[in-house]
C-alpha atoms as a PDB file:
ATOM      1  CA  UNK A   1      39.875 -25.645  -8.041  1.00  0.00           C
ATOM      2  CA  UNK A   2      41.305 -27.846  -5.537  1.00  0.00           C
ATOM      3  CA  UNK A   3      39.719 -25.964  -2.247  1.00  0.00           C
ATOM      4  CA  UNK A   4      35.938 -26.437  -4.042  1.00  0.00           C
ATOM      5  CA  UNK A   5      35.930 -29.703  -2.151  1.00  0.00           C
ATOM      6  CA  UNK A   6      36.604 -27.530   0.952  1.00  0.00           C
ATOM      7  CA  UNK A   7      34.173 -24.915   0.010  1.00  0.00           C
ATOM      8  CA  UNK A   8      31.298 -27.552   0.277  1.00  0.00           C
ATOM      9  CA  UNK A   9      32.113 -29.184   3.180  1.00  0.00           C
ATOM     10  CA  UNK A  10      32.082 -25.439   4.867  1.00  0.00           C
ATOM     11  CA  UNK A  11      28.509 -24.845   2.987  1.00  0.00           C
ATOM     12  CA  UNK A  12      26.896 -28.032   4.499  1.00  0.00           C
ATOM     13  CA  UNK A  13      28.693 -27.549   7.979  1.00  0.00           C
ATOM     14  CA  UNK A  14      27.195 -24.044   8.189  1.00  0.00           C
ATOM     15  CA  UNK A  15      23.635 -25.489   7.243  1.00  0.00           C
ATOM     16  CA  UNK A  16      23.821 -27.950   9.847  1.00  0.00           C
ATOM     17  CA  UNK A  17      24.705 -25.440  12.464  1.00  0.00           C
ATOM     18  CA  UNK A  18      22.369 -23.413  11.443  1.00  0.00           C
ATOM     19  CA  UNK A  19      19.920 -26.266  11.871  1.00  0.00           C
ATOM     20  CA  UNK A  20      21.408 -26.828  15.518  1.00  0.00           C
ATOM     21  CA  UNK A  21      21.416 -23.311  15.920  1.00  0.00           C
ATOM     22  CA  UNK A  22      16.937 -23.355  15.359  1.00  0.00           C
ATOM     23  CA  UNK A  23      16.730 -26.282  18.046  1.00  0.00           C
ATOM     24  CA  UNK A  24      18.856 -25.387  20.905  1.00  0.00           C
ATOM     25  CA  UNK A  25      18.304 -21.373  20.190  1.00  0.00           C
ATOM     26  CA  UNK A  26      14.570 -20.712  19.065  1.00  0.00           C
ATOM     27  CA  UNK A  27      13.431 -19.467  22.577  1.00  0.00           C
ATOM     28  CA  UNK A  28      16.778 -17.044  22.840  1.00  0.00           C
ATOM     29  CA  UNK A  29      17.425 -15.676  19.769  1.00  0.00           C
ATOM     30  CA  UNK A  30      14.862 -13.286  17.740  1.00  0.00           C
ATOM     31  CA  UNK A  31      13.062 -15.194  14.635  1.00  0.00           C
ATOM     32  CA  UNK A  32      14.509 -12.415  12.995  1.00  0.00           C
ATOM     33  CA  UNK A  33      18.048 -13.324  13.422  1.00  0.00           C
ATOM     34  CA  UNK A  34      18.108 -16.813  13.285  1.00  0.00           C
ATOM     35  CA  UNK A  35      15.908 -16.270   9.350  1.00  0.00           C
ATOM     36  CA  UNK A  36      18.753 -13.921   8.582  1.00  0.00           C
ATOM     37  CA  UNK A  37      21.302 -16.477   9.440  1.00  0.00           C
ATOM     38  CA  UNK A  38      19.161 -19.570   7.575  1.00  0.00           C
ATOM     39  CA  UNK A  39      19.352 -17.182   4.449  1.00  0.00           C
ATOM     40  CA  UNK A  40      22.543 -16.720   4.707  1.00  0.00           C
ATOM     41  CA  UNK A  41      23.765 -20.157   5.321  1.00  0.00           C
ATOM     42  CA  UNK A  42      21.147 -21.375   2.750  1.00  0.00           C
ATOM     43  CA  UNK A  43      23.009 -18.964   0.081  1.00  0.00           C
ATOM     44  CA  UNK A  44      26.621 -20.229   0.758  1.00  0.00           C
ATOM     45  CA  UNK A  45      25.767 -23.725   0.786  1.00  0.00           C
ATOM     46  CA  UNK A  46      24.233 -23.016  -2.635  1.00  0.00           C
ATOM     47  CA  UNK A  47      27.260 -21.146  -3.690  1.00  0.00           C
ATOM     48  CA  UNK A  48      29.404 -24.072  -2.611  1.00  0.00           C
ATOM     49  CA  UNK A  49      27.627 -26.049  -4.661  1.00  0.00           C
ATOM     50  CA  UNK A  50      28.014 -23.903  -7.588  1.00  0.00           C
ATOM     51  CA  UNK A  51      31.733 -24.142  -7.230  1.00  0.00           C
ATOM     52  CA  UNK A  52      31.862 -27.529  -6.505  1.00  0.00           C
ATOM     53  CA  UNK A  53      29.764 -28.444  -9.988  1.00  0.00           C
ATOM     54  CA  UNK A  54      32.448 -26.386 -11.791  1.00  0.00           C
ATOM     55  CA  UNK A  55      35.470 -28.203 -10.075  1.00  0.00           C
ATOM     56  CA  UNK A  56      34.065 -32.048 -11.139  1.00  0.00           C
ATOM     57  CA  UNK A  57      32.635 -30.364 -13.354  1.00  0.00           C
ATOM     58  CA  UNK A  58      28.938 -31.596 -13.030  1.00  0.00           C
ATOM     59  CA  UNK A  59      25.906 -31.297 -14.908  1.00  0.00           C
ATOM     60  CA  UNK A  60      25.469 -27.088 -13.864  1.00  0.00           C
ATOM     61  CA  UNK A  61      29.129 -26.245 -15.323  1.00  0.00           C
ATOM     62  CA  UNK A  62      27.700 -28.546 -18.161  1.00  0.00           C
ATOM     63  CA  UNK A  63      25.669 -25.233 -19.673  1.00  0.00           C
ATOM     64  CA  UNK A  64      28.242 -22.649 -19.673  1.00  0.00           C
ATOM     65  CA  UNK A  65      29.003 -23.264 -23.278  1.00  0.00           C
ATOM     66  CA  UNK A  66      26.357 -23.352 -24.896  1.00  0.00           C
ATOM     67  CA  UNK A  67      24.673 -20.337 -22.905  1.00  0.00           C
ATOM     68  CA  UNK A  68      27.930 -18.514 -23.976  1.00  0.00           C
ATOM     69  CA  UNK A  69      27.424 -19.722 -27.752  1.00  0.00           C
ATOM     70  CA  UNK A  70      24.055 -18.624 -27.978  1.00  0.00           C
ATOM     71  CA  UNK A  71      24.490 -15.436 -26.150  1.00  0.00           C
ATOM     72  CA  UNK A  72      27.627 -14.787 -28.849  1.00  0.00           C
ATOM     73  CA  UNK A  73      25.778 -15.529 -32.138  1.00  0.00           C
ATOM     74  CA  UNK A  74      22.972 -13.680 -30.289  1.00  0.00           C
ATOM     75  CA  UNK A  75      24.705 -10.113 -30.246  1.00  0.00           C
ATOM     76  CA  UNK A  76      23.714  -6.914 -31.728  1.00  0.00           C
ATOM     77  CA  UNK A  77      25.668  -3.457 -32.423  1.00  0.00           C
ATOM     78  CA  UNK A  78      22.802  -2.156 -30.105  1.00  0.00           C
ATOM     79  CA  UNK A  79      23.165  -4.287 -26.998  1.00  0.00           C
ATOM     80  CA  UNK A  80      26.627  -4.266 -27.780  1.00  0.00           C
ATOM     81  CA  UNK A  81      26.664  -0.792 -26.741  1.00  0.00           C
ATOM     82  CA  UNK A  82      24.218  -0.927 -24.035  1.00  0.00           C
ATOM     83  CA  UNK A  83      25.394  -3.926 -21.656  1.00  0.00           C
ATOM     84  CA  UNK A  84      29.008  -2.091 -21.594  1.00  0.00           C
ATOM     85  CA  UNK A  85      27.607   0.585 -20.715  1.00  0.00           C
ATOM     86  CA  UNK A  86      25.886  -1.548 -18.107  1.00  0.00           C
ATOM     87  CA  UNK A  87      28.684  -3.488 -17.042  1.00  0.00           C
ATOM     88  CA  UNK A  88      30.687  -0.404 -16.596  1.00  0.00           C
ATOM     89  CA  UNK A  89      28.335   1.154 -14.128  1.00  0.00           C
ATOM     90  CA  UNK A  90      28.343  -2.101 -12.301  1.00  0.00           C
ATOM     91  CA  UNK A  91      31.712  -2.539 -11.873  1.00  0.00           C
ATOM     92  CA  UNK A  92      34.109  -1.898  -9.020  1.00  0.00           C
ATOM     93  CA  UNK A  93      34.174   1.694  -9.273  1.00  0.00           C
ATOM     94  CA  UNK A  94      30.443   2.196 -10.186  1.00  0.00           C
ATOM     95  CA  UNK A  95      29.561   0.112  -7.236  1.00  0.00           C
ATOM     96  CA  UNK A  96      32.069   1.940  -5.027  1.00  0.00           C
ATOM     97  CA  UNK A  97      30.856   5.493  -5.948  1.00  0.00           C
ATOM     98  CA  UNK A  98      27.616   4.308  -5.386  1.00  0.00           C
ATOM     99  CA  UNK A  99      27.747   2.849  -2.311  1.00  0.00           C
ATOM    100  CA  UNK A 100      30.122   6.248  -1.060  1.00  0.00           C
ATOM    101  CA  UNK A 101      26.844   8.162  -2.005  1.00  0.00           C
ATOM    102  CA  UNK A 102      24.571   6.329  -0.296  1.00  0.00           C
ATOM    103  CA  UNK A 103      26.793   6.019   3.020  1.00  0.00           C
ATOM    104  CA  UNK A 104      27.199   9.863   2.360  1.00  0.00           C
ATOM    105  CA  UNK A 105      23.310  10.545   2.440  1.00  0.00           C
ATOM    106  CA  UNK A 106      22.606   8.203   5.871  1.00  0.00           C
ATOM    107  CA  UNK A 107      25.186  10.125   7.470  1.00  0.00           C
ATOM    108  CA  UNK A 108      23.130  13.826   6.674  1.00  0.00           C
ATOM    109  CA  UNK A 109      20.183  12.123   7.366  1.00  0.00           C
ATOM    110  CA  UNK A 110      21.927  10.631  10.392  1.00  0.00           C
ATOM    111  CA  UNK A 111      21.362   7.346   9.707  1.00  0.00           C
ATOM    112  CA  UNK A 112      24.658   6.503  11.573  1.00  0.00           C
ATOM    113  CA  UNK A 113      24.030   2.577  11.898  1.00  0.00           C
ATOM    114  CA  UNK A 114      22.865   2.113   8.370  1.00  0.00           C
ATOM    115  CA  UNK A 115      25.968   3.961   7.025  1.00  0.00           C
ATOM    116  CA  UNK A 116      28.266   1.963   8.820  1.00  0.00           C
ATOM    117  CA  UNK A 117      26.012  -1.263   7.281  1.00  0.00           C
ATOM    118  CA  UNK A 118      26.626   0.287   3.694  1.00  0.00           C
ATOM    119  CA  UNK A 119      30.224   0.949   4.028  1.00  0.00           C
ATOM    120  CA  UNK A 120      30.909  -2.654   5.902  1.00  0.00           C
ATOM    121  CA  UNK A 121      29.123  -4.499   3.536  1.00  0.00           C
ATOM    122  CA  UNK A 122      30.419  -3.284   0.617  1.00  0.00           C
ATOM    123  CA  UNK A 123      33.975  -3.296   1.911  1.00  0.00           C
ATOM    124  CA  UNK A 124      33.170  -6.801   2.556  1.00  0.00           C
ATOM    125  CA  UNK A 125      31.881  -7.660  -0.877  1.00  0.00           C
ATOM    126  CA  UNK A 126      35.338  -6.179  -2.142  1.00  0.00           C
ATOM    127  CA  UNK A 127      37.657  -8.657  -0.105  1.00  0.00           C
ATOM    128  CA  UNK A 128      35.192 -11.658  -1.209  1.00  0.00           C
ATOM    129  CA  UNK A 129      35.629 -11.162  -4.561  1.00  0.00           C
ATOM    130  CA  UNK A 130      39.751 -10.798  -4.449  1.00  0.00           C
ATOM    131  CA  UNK A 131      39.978 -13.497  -2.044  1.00  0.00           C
ATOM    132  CA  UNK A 132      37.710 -16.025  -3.993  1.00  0.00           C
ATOM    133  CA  UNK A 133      38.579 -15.458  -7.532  1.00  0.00           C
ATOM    134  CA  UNK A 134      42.189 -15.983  -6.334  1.00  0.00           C
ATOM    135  CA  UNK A 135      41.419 -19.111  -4.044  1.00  0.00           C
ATOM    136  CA  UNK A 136      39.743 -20.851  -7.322  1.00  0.00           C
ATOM    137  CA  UNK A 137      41.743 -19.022 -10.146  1.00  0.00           C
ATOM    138  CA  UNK A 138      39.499 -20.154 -13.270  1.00  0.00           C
ATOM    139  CA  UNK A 139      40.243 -19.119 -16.181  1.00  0.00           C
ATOM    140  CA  UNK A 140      37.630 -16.693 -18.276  1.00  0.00           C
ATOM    141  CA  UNK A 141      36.126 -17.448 -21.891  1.00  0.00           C
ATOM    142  CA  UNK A 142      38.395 -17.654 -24.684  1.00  0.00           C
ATOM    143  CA  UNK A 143      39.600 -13.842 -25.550  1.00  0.00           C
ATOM    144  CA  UNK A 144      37.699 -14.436 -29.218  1.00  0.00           C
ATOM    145  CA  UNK A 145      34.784 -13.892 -27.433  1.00  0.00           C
ATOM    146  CA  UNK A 146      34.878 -11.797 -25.439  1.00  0.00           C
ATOM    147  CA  UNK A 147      34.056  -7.809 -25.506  1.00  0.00           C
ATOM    148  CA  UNK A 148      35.568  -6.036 -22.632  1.00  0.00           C
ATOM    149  CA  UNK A 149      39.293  -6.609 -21.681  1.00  0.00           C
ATOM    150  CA  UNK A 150      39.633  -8.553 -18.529  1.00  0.00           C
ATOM    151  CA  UNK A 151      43.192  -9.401 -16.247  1.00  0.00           C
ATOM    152  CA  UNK A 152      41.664 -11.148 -13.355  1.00  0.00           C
ATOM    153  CA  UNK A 153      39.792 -14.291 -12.910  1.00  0.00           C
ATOM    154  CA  UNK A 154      36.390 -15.752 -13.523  1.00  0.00           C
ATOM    155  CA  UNK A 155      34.937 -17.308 -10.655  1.00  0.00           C
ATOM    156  CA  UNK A 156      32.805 -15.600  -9.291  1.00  0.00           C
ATOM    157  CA  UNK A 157      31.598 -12.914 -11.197  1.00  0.00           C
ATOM    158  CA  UNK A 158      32.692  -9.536  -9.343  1.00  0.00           C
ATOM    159  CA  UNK A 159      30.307  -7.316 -10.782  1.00  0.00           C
ATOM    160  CA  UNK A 160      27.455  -9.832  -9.675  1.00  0.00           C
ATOM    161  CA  UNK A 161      28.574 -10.272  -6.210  1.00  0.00           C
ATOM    162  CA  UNK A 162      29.135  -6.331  -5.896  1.00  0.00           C
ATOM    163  CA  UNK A 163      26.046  -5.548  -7.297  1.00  0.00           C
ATOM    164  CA  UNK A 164      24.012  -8.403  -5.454  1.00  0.00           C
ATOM    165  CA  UNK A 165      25.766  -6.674  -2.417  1.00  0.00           C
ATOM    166  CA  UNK A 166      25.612  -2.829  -2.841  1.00  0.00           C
ATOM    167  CA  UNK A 167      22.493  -2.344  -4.240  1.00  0.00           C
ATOM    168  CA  UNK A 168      20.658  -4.889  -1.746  1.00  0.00           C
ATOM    169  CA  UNK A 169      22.010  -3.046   1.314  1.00  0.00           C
ATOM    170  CA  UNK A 170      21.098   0.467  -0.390  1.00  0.00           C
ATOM    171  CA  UNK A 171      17.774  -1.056  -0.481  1.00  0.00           C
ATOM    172  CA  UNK A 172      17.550  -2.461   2.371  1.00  0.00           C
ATOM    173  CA  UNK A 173      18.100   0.641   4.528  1.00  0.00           C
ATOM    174  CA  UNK A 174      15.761   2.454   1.696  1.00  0.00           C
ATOM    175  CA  UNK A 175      13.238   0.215   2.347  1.00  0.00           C
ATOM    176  CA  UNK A 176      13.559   0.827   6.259  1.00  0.00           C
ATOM    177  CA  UNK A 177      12.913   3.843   5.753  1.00  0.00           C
ATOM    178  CA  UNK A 178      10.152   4.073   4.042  1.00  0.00           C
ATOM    179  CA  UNK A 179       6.012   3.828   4.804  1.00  0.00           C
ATOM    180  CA  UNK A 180       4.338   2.891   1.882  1.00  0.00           C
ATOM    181  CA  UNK A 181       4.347  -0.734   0.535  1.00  0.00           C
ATOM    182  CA  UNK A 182       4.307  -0.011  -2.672  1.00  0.00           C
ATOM    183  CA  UNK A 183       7.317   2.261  -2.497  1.00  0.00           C
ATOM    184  CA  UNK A 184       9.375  -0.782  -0.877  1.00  0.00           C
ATOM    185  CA  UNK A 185       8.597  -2.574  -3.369  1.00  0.00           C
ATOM    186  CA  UNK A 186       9.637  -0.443  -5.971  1.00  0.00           C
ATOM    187  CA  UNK A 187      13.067  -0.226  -4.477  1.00  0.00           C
ATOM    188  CA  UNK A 188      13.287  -3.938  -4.191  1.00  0.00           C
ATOM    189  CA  UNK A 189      12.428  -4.689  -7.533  1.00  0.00           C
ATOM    190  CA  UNK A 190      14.590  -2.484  -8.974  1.00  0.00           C
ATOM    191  CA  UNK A 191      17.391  -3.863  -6.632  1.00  0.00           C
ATOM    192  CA  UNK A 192      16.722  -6.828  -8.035  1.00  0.00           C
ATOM    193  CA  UNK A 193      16.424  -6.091 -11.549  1.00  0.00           C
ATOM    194  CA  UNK A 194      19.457  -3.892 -11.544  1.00  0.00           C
ATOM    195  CA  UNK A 195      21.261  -7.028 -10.012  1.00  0.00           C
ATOM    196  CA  UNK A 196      19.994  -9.613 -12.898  1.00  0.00           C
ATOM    197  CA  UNK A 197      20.897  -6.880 -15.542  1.00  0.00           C
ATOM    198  CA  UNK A 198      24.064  -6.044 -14.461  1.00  0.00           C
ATOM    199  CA  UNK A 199      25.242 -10.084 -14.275  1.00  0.00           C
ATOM    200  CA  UNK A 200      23.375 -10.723 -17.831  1.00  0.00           C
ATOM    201  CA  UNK A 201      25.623  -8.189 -19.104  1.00  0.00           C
ATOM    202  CA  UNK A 202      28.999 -10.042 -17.799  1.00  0.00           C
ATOM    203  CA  UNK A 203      27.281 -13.420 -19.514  1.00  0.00           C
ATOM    204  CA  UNK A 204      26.648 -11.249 -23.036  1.00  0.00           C
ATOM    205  CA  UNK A 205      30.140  -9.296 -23.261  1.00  0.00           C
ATOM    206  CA  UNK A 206      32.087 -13.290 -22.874  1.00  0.00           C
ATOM    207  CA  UNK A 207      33.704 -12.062 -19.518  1.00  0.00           C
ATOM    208  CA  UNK A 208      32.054 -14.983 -17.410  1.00  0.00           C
ATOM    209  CA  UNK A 209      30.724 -18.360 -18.064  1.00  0.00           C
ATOM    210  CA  UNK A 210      27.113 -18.147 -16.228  1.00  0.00           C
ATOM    211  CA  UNK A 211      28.577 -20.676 -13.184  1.00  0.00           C
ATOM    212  CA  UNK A 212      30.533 -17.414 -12.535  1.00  0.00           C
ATOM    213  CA  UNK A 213      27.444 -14.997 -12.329  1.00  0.00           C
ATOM    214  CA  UNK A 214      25.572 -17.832 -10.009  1.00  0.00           C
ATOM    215  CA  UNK A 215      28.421 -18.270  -8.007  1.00  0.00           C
ATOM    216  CA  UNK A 216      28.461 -14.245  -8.280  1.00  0.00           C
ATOM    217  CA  UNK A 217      25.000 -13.571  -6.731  1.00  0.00           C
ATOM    218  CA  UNK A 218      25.072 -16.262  -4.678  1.00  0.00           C
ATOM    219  CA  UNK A 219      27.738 -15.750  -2.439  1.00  0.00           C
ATOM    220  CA  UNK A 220      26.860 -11.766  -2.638  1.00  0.00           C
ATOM    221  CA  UNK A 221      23.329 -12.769  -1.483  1.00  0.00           C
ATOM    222  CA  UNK A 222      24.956 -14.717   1.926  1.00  0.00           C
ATOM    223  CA  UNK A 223      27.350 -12.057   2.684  1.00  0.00           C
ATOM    224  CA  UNK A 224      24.605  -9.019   2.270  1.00  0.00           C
ATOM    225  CA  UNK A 225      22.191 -11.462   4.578  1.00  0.00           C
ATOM    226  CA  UNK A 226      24.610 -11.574   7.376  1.00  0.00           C
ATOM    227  CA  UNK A 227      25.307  -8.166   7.339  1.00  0.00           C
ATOM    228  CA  UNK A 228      21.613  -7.232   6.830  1.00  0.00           C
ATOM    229  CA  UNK A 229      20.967  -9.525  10.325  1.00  0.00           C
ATOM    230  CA  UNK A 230      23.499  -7.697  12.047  1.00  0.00           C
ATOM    231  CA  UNK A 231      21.653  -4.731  11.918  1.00  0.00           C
ATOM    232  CA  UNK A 232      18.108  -5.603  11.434  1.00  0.00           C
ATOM    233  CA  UNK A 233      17.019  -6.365  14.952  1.00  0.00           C
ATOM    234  CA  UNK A 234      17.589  -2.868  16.324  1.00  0.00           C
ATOM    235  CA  UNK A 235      16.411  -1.143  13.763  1.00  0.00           C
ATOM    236  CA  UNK A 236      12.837  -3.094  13.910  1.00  0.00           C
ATOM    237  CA  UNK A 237      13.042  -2.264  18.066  1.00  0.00           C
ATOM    238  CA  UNK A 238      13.363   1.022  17.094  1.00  0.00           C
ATOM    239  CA  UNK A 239      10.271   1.518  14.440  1.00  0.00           C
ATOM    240  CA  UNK A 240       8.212  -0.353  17.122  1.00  0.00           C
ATOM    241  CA  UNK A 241       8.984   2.445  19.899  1.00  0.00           C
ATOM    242  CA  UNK A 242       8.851   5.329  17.575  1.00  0.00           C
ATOM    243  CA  UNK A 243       5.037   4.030  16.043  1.00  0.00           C
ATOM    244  CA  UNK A 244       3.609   3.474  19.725  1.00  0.00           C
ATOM    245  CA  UNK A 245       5.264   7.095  21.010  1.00  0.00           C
ATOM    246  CA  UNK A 246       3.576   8.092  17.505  1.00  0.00           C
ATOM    247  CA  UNK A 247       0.169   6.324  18.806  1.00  0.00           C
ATOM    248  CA  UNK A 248       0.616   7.878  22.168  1.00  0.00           C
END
C-alpha cells in the first residue's frame, strides 16, 4: 500500500484543477462538462481517501471487522444462496455479457455514440480494476470466512466498480432516451439499487472488507462520470434540435 500516499496526492491535485478549471473556464466550457468533471474529480479524491485510510490505516479501515463479524454471525442458508447468486451475475462475466447486450441493442437502434460509450466504459472499468487491485495488492478476509473462492486481490472491490460502471452507463443512455420522468427514474433507481446489492453481496459472502466495496463504487462512480461527460454534451445539442424541429 505504499502508492496510497500517491493516490491522494493525485485525488487532491485533480480537485484543485478542477477548481482552477471553474475560474479560468466557466465562460468557455458548457456547465455541463465542467459538473461532469467536478463529479468525477469529487469521486476520485474520495476514493483516494478511501485507500489512503486503509494504508495508515485510519478510523474508516477501523470498521471492516466488525462489519465483517456481524455480517458472518448474521448469515442464513437463504441469503446464503441468494447473494451468490447475486454476486455471480455481477461479476466479470455477468457484467461483460451485459454490457455486450446493451452495446448490441444501441447499435440496431443506431445509437452509434452511446454504443461506443457502453463498450469504452466498461472496457475501462476492466483495466481499473486489474491495474488497481495489483498497484495496492491487499490481501482479502481470512479464507474461514469467506463463501466464494477468490485468487485475486481485495482492494477495490471488482464487482462494485463493474457494476457501479456498467449498469450506470446502461442507464444513462436508457435514461437519454427516454420521455417520461418517471420512467428515468425507474431506471436510475434500479441502477442504483442493483449497484448497492451487488457490493452488499461481496461484504456478506467474506470476499471484501467494506473499504474494498467503497473504494469499489467510488472509483467506478469517477470513471463512469468522465466517460458520461464525454458524451453528454452532444447528445443534449441533439434532443434540443430534434424537440424545436418537433415544435416546428
Amino acid at each position: 500500500m505504499s502508492t496510497a500516499d500517491a493516490t491522494l496526492v493525485l485525488g487532491l491535485s485533480l480537485m484543485a484543477a478542477w477548481l482552477v478549471a471553474v475560474v479560468a473556464l466557466r465562460r468557455r466550457v458548457p456547465p455541463g462538462v465542467l459538473a461532469g468533471l467536478g463529479v468525477a474529480a469529487v469521486c476520485f479524491a474520495l476514493y483516494a481517501g478511501v485507500v489512503d485510510a486503509v494504508a495508515d490505516p485510519a478510523p474508516l479501515a477501523w470498521a471492516d471487522a466488525p462489519v465483517l463479524a456481524w455480517l458472518v454471525a448474521h448469515r442464513t442458508p437463504g441469503l446464503d444462496t441468494l447473494l451468490r447468486a447475486v454476486s455471480t451475475v455481477g461479476g466479470t462475466l455477468g457484467m461483460t455479457v451485459l454490457a455486450a447486450a446493451g452495446a448490441l441493442v444501441l447499435l440496431v437502434r443506431q445509437r452509434m455514440r452511446h454504443a461506443l460509450l457502453v463498450v469504452v466504459a466498461a472496457a475501462g472499468a476492466g483495466l481499473l480494476v486489474t491495474l488497481t487491485k495489483n498497484l495496492y495488492q491487499r490481501e482479502r478476509p481470512p479464507l474461514g470466512v469467506r463463501l466464494t473462492v477468490e485468487t485475486t486481490y481485495s482492494l477495490p472491490s471488482g464487482h462494485a466498480l463493474g457494476s457501479a460502471v456498467v449498469l450506470g452507463v446502461l442507464a444513462v443512455v436508457a435514461v437519454l432516451g427516454l420521455r417520461s420522468a418517471t420512467a428515468r427514474a425507474l431506471v436510475a433507481a434500479c441502477a442504483v439499487l442493483g449497484t448497492l446489492i451487488i457490493g452488499f453481496s461481496r461484504l456478506y459472502l467474506g470476499a471484501h472488507w467494506l473499504t474494498d466495496v467503497l473504494a469499489g463504487w467510488l472509483l467506478g462512480a469517477a470513471w463512469l462520470a468522465l466517460c458520461v461527460t464525454l458524451v453528454r454534451p452532444r447528445t443534449t445539442r441533439a434532443s434540443d434540435l430534434e424537440e424545436q424541429a418537433v415544435a416546428r
